[in-house]
Protein backbone atom coordinates (compact mmCIF):
# COMPACT_ATOMS: atom_id res chain seq x y z
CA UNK A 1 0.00 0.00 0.00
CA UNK A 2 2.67 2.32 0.88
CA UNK A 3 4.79 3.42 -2.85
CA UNK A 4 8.27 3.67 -1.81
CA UNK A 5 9.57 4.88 -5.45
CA UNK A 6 7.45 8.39 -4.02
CA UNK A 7 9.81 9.13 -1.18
CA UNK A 8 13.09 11.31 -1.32
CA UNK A 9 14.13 10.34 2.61
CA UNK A 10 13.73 7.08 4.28
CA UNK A 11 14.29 7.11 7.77
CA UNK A 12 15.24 3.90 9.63
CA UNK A 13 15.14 2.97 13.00
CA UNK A 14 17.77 0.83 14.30
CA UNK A 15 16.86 -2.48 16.53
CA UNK A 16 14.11 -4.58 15.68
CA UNK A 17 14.23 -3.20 11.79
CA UNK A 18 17.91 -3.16 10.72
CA UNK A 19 19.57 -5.14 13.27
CA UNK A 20 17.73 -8.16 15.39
CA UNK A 21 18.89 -7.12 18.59
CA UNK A 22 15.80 -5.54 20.51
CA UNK A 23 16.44 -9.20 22.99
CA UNK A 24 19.80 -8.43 23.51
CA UNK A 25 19.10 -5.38 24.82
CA UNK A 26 16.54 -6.38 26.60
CA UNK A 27 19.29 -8.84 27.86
CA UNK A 28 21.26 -6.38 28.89
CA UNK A 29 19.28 -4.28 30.78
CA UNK A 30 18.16 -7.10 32.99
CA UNK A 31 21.78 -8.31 33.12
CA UNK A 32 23.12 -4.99 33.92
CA UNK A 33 20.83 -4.06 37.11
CA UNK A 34 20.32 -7.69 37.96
CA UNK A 35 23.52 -6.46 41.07
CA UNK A 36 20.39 -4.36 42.55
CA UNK A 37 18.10 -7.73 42.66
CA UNK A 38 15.72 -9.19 40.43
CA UNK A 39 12.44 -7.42 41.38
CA UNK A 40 14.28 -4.05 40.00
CA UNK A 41 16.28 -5.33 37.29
CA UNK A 42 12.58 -6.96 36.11
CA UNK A 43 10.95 -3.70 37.01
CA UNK A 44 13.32 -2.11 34.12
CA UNK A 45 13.11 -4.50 31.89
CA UNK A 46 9.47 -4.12 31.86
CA UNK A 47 9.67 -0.27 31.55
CA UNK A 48 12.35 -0.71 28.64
CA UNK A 49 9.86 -2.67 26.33
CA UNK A 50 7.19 -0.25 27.06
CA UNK A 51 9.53 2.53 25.60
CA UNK A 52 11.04 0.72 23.03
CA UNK A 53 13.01 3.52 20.90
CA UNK A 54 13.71 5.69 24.11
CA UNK A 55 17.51 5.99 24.56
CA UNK A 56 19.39 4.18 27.12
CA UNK A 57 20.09 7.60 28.90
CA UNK A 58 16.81 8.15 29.93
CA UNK A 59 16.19 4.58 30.86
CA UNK A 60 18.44 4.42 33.63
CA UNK A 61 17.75 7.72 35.05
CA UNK A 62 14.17 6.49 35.49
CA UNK A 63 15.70 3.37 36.72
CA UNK A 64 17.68 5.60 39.50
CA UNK A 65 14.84 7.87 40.24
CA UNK A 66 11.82 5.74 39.92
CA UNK A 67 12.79 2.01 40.68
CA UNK A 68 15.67 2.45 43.00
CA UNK A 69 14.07 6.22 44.37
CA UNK A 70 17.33 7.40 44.77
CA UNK A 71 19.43 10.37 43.78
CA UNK A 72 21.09 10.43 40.14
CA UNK A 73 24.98 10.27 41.30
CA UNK A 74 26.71 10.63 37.69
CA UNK A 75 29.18 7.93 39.00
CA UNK A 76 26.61 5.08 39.55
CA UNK A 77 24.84 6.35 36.07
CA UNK A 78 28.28 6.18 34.01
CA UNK A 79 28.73 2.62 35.49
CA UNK A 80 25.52 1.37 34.38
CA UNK A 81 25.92 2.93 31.12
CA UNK A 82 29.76 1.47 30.66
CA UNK A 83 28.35 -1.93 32.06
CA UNK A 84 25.29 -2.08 28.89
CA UNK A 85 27.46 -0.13 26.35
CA UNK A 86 29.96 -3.32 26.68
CA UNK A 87 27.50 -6.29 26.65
CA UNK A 88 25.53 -4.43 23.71
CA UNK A 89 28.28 -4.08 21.63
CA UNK A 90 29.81 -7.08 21.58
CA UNK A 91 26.20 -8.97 20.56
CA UNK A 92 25.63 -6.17 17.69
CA UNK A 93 28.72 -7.28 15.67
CA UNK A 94 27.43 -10.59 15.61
CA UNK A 95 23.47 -10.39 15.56
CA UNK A 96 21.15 -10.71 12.61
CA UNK A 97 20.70 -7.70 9.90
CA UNK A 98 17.57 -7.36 8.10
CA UNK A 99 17.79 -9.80 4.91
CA UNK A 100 17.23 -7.37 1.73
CA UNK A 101 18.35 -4.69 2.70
CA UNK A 102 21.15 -3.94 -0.01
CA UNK A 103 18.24 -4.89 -2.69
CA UNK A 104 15.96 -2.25 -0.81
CA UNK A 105 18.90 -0.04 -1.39
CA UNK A 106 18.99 -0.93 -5.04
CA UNK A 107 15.20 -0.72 -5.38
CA UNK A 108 15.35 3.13 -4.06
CA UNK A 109 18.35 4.45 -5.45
CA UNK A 110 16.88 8.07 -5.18
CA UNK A 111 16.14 8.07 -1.56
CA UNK A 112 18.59 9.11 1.14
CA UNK A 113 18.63 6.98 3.68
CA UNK A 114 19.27 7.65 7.41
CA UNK A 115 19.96 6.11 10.84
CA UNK A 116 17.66 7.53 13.79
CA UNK A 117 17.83 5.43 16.63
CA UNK A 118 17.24 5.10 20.36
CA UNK A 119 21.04 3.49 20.63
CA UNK A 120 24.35 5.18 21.27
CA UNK A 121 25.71 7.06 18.33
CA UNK A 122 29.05 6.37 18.52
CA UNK A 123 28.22 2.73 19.51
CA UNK A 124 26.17 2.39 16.32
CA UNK A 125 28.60 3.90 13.99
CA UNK A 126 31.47 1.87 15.25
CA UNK A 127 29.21 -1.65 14.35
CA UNK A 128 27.66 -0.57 11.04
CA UNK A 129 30.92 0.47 9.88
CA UNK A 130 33.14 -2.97 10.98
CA UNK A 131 29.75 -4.92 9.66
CA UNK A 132 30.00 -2.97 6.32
CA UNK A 133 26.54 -1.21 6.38
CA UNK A 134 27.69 2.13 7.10
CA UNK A 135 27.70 3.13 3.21
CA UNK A 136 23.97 2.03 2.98
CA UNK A 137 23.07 5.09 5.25
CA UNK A 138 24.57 7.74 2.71
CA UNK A 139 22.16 10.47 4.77
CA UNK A 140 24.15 9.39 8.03
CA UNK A 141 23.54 6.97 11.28
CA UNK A 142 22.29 9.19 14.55
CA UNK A 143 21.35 7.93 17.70
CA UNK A 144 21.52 9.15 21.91
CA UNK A 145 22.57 10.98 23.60
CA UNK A 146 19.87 13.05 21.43
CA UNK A 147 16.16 12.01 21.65
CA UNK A 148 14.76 10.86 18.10
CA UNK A 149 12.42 14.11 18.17
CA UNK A 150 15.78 16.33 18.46
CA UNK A 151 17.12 14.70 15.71
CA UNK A 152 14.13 14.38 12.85
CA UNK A 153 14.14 18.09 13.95
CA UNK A 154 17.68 19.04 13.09
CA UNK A 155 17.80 16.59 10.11
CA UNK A 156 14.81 18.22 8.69
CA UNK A 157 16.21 21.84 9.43
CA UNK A 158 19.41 20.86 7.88
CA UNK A 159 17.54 19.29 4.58
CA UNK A 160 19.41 16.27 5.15
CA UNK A 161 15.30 14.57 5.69
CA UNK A 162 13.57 16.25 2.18
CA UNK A 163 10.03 15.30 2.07
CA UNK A 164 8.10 13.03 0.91
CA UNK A 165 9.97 11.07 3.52
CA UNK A 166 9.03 7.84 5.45
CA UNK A 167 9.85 6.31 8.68
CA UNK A 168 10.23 2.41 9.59
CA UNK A 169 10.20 1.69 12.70
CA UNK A 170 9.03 -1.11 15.33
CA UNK A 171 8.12 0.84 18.17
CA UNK A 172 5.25 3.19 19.72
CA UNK A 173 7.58 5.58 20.09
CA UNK A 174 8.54 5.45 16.40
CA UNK A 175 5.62 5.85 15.27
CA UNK A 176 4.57 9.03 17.50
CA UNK A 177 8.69 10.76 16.98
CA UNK A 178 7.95 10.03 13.52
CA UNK A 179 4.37 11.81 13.17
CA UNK A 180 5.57 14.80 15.61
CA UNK A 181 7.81 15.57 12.47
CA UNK A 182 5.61 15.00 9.70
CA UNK A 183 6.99 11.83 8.50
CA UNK A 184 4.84 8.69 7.12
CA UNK A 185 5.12 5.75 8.87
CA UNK A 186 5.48 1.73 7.99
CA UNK A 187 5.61 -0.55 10.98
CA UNK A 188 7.75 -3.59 11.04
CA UNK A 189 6.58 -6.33 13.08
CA UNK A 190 9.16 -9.30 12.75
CA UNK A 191 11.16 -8.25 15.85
CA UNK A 192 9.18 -5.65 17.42
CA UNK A 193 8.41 -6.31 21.52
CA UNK A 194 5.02 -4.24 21.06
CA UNK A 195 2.72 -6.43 23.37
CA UNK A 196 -0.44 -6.83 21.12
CA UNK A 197 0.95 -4.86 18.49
CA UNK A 198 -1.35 -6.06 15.95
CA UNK A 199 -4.03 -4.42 18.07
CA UNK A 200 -2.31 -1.47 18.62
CA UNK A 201 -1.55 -0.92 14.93
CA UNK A 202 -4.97 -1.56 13.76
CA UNK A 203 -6.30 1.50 16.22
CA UNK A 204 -3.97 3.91 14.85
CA UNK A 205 -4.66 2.39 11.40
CA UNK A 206 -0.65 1.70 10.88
CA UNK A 207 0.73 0.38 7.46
CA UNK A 208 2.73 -2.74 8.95
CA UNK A 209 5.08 -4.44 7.15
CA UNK A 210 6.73 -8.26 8.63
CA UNK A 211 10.80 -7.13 7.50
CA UNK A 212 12.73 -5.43 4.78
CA UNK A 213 12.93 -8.82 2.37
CA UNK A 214 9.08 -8.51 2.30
CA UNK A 215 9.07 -5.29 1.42
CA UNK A 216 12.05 -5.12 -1.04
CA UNK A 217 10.23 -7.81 -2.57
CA UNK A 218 6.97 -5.69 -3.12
CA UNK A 219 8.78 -3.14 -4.73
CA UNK A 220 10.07 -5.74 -7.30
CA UNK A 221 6.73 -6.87 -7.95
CA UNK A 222 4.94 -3.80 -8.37
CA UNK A 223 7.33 -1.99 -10.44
């Protein structure tokens, strides 16, 4: 239903569309805060998949402030952070990446293409560019400390996101970063961790999509 030949800027989240790693991090999260017991490190594990696409950042500060009620001390924050950043990264260079997606590329050679992501920027520079997929993202990869919002917004200011331009994504928060800016929206449902997504998508009337083979595949047969 959705043309993708129409669109100048396709916009790309991250986990769960180009990379199969919303469980690891997931993983990680529990693994990470596990050292404050297993009620907590549940607690933010459950608050994580409610907020898929919301950066790490934020995600232990609520842990702090909410879960553990304490103070943020900057020293206890960094070593949470360093403690994820290193389990993460190790399980991106060797996780799953979307089948089709240098056809895709092939099938939209007019599009730019860009990174916007919940994960660490430097983090997710660093793997797309030892896992060869860096060149893919000719409009560039972006990620936290910046919220998704604060990006589109800049991108968009910048001219680097040209409409018509289209978001994939896998997350609630996706979707609702994506129509704050103005951009269309496809939701991919392989490796999402929506609870009742189907639901969901059907109330907001969502254009879903199962992964990027399927829908490089469309392309081919429509055209």
């Amino acid at each position: 239903k959705i043309d993708l030949k129409k669109y100048q800027t396709i916009v790309f989240d991250c986990d769960g569309v180009v990379l199969n790693s919303n469980k690891v991090k997931t993983e990680a999260f529990y693994n990470t805060t596990q050292q404050y017991g297993e009620q907590n490190a549940k607690a933010l594990v459950e608050y994580h998949t409610a907020n898929g696409g919301i950066s790490r950042y934020k995600k232990f500060e609520y842990f702090i402030e909410h879960i553990l009620k304490k103070e943020i001390e900057p020293k206890e924050l960094e070593s949470l952070l360093k403690s994820f950043a290193d389990e993460v990264k190790k399980a991106l260079m060797s996780c799953e990446v979307a089948e089709g997606l240098h056809d895709l590329k092939e099938s939209t050679p007019d599009a730019n293409w860009l990174i916007v992501s919940g994960g660490d920027q430097e983090e997710l520079r660093e793997v797309f560019e030892a896992r060869g997929l860096m060149k893919l993202f000719d409009g560039g990869i972006f990620g936290s400390p910046d919220t998704k919002d604060e990006i589109l917004n800049r991108e968009q200011e910048k001219k680097n996101i040209s409409q018509d331009a289209l978001f994939l994504g896998d997350s609630k928060y996706d979707y609702q970063a994506a129509k704050r800016a103005g951009l269309d929206f496809l939701f991919m449902s392989d490796w999402t961790e929506v609870d009742e997504w189907e639901k969901w998508c059907q109330a907001y009337t969502l254009h879903i999509c199962s992964n990027i083979k399927v829908l490089t595949i469309s392309i081919k047969n429509r055209y």
